[in-house]
C-alpha atoms as a PDB file:
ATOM      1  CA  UNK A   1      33.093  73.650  26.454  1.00  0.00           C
ATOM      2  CA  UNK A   2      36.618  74.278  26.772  1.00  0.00           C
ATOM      3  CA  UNK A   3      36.900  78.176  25.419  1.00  0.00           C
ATOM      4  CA  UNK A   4      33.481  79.129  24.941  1.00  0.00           C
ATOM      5  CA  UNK A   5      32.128  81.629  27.462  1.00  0.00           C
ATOM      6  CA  UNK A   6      28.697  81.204  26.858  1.00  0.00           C
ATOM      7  CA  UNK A   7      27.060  84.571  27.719  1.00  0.00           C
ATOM      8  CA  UNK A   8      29.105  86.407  25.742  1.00  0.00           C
ATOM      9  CA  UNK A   9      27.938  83.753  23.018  1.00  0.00           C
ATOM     10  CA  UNK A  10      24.735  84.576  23.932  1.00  0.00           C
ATOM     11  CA  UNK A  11      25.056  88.204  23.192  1.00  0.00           C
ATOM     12  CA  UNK A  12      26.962  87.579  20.202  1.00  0.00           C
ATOM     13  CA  UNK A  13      23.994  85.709  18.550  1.00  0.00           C
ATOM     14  CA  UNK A  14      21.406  88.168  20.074  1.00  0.00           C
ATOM     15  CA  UNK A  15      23.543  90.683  18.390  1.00  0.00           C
ATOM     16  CA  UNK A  16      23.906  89.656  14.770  1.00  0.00           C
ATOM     17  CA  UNK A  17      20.181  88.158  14.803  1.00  0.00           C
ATOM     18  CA  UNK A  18      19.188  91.178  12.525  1.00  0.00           C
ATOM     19  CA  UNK A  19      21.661  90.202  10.344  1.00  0.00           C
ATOM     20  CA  UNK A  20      19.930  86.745   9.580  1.00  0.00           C
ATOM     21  CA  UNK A  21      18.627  86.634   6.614  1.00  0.00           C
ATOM     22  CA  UNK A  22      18.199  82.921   5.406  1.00  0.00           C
ATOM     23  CA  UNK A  23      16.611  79.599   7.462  1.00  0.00           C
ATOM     24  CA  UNK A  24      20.384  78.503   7.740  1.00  0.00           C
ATOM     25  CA  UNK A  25      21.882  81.186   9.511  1.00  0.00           C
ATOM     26  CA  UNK A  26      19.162  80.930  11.622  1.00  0.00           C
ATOM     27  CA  UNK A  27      18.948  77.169  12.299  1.00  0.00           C
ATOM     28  CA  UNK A  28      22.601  77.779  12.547  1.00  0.00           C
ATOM     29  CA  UNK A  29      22.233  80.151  15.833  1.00  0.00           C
ATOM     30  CA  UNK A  30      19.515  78.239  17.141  1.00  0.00           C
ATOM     31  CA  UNK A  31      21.277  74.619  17.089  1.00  0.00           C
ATOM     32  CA  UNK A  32      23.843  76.604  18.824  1.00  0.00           C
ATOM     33  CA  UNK A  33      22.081  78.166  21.920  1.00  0.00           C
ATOM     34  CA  UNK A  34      20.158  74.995  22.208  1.00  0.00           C
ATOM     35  CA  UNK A  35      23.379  73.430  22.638  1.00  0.00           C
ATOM     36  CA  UNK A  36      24.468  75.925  25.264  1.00  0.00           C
ATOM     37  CA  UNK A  37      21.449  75.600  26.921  1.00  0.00           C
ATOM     38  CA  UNK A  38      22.043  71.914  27.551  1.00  0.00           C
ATOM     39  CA  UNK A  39      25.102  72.847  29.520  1.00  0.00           C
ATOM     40  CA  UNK A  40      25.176  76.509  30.759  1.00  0.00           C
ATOM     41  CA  UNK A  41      24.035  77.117  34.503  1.00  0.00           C
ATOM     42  CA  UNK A  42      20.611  78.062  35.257  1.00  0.00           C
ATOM     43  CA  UNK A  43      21.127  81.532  36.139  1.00  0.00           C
ATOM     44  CA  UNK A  44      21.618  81.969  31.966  1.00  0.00           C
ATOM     45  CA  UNK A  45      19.004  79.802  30.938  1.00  0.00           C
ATOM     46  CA  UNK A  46      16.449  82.534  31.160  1.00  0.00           C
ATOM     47  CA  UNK A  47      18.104  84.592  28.769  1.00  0.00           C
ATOM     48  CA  UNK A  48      18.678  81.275  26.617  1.00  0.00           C
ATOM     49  CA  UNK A  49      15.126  80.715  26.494  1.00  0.00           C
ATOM     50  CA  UNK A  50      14.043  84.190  25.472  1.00  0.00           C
ATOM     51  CA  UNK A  51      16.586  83.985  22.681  1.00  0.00           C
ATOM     52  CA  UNK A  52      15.790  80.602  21.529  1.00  0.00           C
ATOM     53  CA  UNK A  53      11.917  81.901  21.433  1.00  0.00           C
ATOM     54  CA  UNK A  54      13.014  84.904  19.262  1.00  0.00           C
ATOM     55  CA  UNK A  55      15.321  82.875  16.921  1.00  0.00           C
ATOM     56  CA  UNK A  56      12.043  80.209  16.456  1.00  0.00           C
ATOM     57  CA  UNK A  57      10.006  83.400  15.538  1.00  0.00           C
ATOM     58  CA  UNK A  58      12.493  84.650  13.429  1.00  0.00           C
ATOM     59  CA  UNK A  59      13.006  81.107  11.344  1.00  0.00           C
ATOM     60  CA  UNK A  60       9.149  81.109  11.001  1.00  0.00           C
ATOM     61  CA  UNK A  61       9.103  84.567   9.753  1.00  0.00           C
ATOM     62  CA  UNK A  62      11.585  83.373   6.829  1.00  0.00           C
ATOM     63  CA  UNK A  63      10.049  80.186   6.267  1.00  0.00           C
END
């Protein structure tokens, strides 16, 4: 995980998430915070989870 900080990757997602407009971009985001949630310490998993819930909503939404 060498030079990703994963909270502010966390933010950075939560923050463009309006911007999503297609499945892709939003499979996209979600393959990536599941992947950080495999690995980030449990103090950020909370937050992972909420987004991850969100970005599922979102994908079903544009489905």
């Amino acid at each position: 995980m060498s030079g990703v900080t994963p909270y502010i990757t966390l933010e950075q997602i939560a923050a463009r998430m309006q911007d999503m407009n297609t499945c892709e971009a939003v499979n996209e985001a979600l393959d990536e915070v599941e992947y950080l949630f495999e690995v980030i310490p449990p103090e950020l998993q909370d937050p992972a989870e909420t987004l991850i819930a969100q970005l599922r909503e979102k994908l079903k939404n544009l489905e």
